[in-house]
Protein backbone atom coordinates (compact mmCIF):
# COMPACT_ATOMS: atom_id res chain seq x y z
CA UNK A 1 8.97 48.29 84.35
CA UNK A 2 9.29 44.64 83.21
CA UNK A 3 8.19 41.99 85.57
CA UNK A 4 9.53 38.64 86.24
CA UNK A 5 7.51 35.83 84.35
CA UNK A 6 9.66 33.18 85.06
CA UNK A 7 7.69 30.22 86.00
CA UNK A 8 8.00 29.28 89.78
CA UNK A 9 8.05 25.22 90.32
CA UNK A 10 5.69 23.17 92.01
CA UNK A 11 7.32 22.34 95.43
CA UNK A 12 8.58 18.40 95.34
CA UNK A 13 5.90 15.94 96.08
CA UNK A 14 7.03 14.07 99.63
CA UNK A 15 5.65 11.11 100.52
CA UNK A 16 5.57 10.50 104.51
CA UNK A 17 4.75 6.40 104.15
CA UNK A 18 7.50 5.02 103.69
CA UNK A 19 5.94 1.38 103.26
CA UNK A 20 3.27 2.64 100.30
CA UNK A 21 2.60 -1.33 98.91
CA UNK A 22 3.90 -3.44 102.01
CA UNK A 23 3.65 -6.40 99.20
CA UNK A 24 5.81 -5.55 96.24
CA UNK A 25 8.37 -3.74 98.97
CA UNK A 26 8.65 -6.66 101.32
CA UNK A 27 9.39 -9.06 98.29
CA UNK A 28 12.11 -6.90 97.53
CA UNK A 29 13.43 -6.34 100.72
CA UNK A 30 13.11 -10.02 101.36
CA UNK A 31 15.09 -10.06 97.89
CA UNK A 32 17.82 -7.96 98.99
CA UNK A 33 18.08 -9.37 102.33
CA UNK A 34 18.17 -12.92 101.50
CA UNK A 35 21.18 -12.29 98.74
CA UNK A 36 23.27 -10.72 100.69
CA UNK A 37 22.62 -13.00 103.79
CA UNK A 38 23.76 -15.47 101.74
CA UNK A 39 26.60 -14.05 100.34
CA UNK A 40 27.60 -13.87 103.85
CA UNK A 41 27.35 -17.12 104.29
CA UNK A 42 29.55 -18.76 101.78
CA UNK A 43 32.28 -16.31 101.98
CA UNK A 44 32.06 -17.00 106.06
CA UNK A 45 31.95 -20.80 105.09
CA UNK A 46 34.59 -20.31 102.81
CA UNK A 47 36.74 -18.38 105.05
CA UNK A 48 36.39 -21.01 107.56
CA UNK A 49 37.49 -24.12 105.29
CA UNK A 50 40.64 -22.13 104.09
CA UNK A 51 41.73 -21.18 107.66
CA UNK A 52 41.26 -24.49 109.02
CA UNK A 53 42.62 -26.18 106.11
CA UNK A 54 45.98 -24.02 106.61
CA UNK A 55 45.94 -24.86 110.59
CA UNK A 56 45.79 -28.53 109.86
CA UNK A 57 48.89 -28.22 107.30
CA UNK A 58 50.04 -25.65 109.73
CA UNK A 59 50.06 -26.87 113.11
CA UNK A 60 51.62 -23.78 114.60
CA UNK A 61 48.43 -21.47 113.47
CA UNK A 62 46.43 -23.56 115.91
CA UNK A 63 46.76 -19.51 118.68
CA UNK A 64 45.35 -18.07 115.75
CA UNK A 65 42.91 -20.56 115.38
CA UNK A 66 41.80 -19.85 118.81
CA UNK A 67 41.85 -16.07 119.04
CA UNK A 68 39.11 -15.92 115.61
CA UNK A 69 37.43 -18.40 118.07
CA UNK A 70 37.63 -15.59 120.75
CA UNK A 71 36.19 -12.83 118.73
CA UNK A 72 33.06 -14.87 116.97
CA UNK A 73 30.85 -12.78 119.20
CA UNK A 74 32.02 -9.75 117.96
CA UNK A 75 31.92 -10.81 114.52
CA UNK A 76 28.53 -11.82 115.11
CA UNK A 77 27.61 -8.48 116.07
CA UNK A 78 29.29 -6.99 113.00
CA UNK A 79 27.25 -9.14 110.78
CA UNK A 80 24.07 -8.41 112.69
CA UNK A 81 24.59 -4.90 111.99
CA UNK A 82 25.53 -5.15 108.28
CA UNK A 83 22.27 -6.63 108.17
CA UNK A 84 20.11 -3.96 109.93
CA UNK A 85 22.52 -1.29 107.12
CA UNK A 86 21.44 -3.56 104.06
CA UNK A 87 17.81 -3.95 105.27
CA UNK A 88 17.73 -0.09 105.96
CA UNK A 89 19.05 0.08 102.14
CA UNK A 90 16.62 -2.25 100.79
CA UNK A 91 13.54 -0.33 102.08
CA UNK A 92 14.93 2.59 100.64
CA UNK A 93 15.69 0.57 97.52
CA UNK A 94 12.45 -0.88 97.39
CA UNK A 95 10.37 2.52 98.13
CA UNK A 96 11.59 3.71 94.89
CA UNK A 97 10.45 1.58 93.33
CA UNK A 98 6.85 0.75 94.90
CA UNK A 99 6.19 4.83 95.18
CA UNK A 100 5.87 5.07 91.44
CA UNK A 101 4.05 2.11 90.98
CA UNK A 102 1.43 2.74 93.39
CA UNK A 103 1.14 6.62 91.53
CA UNK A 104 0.51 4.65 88.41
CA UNK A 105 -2.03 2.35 89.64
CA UNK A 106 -3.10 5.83 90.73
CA UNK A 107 -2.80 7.64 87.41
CA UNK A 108 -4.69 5.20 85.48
CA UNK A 109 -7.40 4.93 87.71
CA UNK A 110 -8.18 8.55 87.47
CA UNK A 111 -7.24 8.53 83.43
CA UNK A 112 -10.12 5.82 82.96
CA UNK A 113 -12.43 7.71 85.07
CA UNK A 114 -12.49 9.88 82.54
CA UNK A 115 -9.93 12.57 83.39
CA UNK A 116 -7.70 12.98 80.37
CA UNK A 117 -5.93 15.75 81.36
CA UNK A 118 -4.32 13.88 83.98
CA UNK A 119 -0.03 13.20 84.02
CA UNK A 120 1.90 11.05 86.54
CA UNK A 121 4.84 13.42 87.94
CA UNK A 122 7.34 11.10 89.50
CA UNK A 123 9.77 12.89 92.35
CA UNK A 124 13.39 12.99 91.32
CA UNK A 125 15.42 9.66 92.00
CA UNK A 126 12.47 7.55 91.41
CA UNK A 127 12.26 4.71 89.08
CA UNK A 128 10.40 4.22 86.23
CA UNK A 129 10.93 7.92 84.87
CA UNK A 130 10.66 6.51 81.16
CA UNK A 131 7.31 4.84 82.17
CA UNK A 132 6.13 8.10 83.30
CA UNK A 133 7.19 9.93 79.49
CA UNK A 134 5.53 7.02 78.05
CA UNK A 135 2.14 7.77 79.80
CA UNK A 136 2.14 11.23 79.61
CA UNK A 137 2.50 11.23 76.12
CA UNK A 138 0.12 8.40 75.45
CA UNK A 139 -2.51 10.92 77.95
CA UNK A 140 -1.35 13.76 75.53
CA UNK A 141 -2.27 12.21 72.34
CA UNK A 142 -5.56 10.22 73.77
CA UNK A 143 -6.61 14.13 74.86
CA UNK A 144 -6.01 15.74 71.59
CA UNK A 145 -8.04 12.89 69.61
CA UNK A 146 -10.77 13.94 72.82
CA UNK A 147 -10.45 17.71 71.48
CA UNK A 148 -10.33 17.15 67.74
CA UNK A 149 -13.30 14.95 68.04
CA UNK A 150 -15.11 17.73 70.02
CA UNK A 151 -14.54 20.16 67.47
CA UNK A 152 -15.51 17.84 64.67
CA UNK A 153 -18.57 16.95 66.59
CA UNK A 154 -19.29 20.95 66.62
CA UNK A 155 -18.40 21.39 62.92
CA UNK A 156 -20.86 18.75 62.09
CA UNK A 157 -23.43 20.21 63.76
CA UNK A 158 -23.14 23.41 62.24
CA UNK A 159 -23.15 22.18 58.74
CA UNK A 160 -26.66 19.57 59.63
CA UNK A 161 -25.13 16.75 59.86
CA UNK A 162 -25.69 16.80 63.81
CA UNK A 163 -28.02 13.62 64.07
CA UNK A 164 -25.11 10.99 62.03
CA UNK A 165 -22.71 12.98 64.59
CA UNK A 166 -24.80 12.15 67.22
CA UNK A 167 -25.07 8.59 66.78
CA UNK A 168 -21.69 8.77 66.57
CA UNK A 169 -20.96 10.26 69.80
CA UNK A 170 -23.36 7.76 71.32
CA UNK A 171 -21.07 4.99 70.15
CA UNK A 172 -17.57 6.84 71.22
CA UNK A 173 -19.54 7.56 74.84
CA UNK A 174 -20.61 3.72 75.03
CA UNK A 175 -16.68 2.83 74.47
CA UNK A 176 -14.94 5.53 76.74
CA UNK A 177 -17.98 6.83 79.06
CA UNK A 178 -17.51 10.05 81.41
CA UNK A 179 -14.10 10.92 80.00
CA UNK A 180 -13.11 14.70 81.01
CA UNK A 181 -11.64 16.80 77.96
């Protein structure tokens, strides 16, 4: 009878703040906002000059002139609520973004406490998915120099030259104190 040893996944990490560093997300929604509040501006602007530059060559235009008059209102809703979509978007955007940097800030807290087993996992979509390779392999390598240095450390001892090991390890602790191997 052959069981199943197929690994089950972790379930996905979910965070329920959506604003986890107010700071570096408002900056970006301000960002965000502020572009495309502008872009609304001068194509507005620039709508505006062209129509009223073809009503003054165009004298008959002048009804249509006045009906875009009649539906500013409306238009100003419109805009008001492309705004609320974008700003919606941009704290999306921007908790991408500010999630995995606050796990980093995270991350290498708890690596120079001393815990060199630990890896940043990044949910799915997020950004900075390259960052967390590049950390988890620079963990990796700085906990298999911890190891190899352990079992050198225990070699040493067992062939006498445990006090020049010792002094050694005194020097390494005084450099990277309380790290977990």
């Amino acid at each position: 009878m052959a069981e199943n040893t197929k690994a089950v996944p972790a379930a996905q990490f979910q965070r329920k703040t959506i604003l986890i560093k107010k700071h570096l997300q408002y900056r970006y929604m301000a960002l965000i906002f502020a572009s495309v509040l502008l872009a609304f501006i001068v194509v507005g602007l620039d709508v505006l000059w062209t129509v009223s530059k073809v009503v003054d060559e165009h004298p008959m235009m002048q009804p249509m002139l006045e009906e875009m008059a009649a539906m500013a209102p409306l238009f100003g809703i419109k805009i008001g609520m492309y705004l609320l979509i974008v700003l919606i978007v941009s704290v999306v955007v921007s908790h991408r973004m500010a999630g995995p940097v606050f796990k980093f800030e995270k991350s290498c807290s708890v690596f120079a406490g001393g815990d060199l087993t630990h890896r940043v996992y990044l949910r799915k979509g997020d950004q900075l998915m390259d960052l967390q390779d590049q950390f988890n392999n620079m963990a990796g390598a700085v906990h298999e120099t911890a190891i190899e240095y352990e079992k050198f450390r225990a070699a040493v001892a067992d062939a006498g030259l445990k006090d020049k090991a010792d002094a050694l390890g005194v020097k390494i602790r005084e450099i990277m104190p309380n790290f977990k191997v």
